[in-house]
C-alpha atoms as a PDB file:
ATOM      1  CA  UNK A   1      59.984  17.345 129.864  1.00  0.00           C
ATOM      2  CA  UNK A   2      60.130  13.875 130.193  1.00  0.00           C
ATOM      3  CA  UNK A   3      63.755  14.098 129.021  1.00  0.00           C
ATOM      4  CA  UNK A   4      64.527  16.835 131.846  1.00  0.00           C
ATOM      5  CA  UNK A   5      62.960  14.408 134.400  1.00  0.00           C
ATOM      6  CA  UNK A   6      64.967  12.266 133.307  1.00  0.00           C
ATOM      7  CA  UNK A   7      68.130  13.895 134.001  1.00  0.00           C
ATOM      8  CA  UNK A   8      67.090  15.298 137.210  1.00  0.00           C
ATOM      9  CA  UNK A   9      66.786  11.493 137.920  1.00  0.00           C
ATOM     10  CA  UNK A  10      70.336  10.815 136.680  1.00  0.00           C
ATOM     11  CA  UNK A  11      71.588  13.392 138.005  1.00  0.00           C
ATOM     12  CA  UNK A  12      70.195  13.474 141.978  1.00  0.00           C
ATOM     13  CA  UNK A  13      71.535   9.493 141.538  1.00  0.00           C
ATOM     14  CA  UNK A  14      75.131  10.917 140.030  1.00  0.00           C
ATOM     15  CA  UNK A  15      74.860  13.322 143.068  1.00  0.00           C
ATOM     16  CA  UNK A  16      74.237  10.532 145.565  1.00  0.00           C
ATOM     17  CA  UNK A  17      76.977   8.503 144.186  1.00  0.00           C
ATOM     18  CA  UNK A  18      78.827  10.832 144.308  1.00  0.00           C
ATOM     19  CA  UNK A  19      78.735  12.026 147.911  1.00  0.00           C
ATOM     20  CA  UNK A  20      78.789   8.518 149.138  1.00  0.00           C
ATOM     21  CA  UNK A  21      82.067   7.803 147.296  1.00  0.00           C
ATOM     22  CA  UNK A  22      83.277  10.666 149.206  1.00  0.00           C
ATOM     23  CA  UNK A  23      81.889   9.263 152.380  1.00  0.00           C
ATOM     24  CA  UNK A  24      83.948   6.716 151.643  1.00  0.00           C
ATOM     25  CA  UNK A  25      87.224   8.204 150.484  1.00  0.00           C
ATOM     26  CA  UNK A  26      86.941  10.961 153.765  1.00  0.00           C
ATOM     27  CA  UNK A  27      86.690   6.754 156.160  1.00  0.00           C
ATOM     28  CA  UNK A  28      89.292   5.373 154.170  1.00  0.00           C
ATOM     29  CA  UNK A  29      91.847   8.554 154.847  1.00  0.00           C
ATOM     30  CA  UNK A  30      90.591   8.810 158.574  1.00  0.00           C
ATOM     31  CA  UNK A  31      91.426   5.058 159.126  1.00  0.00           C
ATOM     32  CA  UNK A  32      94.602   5.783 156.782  1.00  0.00           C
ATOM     33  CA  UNK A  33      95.585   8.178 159.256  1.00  0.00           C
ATOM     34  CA  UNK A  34      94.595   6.470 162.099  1.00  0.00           C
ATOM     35  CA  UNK A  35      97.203   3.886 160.708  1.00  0.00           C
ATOM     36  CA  UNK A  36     100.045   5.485 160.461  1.00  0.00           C
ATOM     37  CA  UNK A  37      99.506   7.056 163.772  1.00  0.00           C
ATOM     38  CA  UNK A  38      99.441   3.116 165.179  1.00  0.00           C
ATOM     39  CA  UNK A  39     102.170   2.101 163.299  1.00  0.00           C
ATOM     40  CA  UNK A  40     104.181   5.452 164.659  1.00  0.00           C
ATOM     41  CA  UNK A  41     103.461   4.387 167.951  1.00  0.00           C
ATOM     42  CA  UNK A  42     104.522   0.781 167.212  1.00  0.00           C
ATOM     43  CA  UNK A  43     107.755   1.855 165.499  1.00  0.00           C
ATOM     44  CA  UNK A  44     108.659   3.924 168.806  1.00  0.00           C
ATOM     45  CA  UNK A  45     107.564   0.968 171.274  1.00  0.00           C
ATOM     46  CA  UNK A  46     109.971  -0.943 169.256  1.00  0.00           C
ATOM     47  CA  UNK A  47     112.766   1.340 169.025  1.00  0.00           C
ATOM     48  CA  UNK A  48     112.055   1.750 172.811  1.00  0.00           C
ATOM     49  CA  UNK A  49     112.521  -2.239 173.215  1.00  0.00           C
ATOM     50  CA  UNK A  50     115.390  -2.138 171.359  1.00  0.00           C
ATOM     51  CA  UNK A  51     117.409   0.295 173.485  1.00  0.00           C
ATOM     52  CA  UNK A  52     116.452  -1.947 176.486  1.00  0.00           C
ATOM     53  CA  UNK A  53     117.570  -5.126 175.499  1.00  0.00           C
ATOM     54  CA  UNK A  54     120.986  -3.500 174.147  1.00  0.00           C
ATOM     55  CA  UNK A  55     121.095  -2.433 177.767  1.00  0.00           C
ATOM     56  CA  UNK A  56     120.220  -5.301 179.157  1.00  0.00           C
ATOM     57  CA  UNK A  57     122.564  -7.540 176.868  1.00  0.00           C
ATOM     58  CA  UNK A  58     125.363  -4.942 178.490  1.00  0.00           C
ATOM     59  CA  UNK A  59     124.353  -5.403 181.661  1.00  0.00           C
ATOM     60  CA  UNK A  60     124.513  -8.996 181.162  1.00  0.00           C
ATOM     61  CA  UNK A  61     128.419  -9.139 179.581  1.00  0.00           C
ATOM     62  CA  UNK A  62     129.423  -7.113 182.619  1.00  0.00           C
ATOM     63  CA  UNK A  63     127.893  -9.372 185.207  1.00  0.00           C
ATOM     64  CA  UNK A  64     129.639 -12.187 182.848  1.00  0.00           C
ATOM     65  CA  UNK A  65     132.702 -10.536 183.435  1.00  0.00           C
ATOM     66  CA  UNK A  66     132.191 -10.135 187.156  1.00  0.00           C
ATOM     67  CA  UNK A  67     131.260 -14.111 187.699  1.00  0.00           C
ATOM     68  CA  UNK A  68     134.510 -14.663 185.465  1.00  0.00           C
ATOM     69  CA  UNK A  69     136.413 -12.508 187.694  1.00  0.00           C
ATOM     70  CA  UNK A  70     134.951 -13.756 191.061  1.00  0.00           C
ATOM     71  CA  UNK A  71     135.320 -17.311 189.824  1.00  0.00           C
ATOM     72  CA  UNK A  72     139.005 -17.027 189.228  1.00  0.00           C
ATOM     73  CA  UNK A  73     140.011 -14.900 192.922  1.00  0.00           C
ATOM     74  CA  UNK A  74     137.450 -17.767 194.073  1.00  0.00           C
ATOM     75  CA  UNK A  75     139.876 -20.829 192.784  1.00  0.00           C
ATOM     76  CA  UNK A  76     142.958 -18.878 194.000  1.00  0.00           C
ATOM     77  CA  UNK A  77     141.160 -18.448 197.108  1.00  0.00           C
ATOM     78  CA  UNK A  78     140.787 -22.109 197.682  1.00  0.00           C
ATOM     79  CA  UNK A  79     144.588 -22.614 195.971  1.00  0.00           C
ATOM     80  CA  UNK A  80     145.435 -20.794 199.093  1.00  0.00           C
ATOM     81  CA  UNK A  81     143.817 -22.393 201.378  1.00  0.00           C
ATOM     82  CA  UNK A  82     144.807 -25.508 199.957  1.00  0.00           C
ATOM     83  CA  UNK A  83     148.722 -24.561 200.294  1.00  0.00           C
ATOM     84  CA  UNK A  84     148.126 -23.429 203.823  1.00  0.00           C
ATOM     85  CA  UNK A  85     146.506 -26.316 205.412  1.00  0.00           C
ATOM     86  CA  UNK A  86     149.257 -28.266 203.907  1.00  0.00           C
ATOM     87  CA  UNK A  87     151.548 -26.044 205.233  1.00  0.00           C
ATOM     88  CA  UNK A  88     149.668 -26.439 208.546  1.00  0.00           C
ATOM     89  CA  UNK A  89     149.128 -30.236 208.514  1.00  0.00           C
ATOM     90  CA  UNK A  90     153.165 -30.367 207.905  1.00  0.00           C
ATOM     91  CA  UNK A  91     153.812 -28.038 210.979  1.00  0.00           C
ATOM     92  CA  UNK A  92     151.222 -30.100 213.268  1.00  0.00           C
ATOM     93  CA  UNK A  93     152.815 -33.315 212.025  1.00  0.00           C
ATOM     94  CA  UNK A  94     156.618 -31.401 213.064  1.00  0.00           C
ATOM     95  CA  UNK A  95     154.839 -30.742 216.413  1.00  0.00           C
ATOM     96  CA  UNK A  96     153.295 -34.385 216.784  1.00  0.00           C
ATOM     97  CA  UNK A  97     156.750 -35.732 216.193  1.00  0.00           C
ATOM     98  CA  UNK A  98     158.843 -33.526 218.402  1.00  0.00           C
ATOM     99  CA  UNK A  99     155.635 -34.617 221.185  1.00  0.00           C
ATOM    100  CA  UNK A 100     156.132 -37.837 220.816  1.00  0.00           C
ATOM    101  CA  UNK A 101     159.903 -37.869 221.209  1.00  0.00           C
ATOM    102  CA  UNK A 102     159.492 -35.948 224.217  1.00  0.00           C
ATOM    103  CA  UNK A 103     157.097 -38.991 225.169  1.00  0.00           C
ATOM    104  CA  UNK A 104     159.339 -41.149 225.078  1.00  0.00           C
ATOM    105  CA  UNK A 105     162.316 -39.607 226.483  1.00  0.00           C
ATOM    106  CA  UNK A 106     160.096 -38.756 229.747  1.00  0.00           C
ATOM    107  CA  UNK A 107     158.724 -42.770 229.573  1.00  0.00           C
ATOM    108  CA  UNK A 108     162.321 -43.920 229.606  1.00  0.00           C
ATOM    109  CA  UNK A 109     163.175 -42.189 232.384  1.00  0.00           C
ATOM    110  CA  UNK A 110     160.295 -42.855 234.307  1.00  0.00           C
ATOM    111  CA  UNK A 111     161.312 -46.602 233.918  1.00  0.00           C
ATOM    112  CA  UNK A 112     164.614 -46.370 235.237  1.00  0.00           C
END
């Protein structure tokens, strides 16, 4: 008897080792799972992220493109508006000169 108390000892301890490894095993797959949900989530966040900054980097060449664009009608632009106040400057000089002449013609003959 004392040997069959004995092993009803044993084996209620077995049995309680035994259901409190399975307590554990049952946390350790729930936070298992719980992990690989997070790191689902993380993996699509990031995938998400990536697509945006590809679209952003696009976004980005084009408006490089556009400033490169801008810049150059810019510098004609001011080419232009160089090679027309020349032109202009020229003209009024022309105009100052033929003035001038005048000027003097009309002073000469107001002196004799």
């Amino acid at each position: 008897m004392a040997v069959s108390s004995a092993l009803m000892q044993r084996s209620t301890c077995t049995q309680g080792d035994f259901e409190e490894r399975m307590n554990e095993l049952r946390q350790s797959e729930d936070q298992a799972k719980k992990a690989m949900t997070d790191a689902a989530r993380l993996a699509d966040e990031l995938r998400q992220e990536q697509e945006h900054a590809g679209q952003i980097e696009k976004l980005r060449r084009a408006l490089e493109g556009q400033v490169k664009e801008l810049q150059v009608r810019v510098d004609e632009a001011e080419a232009a508006a160089l090679h027309g106040g020349r032109k202009t400057i020229q003209s009024l000089e022309q105009r100052v000169c033929v003035v001038s002449y005048i000027v003097h013609l009309l002073q000469r003959r107001t002196v004799k």
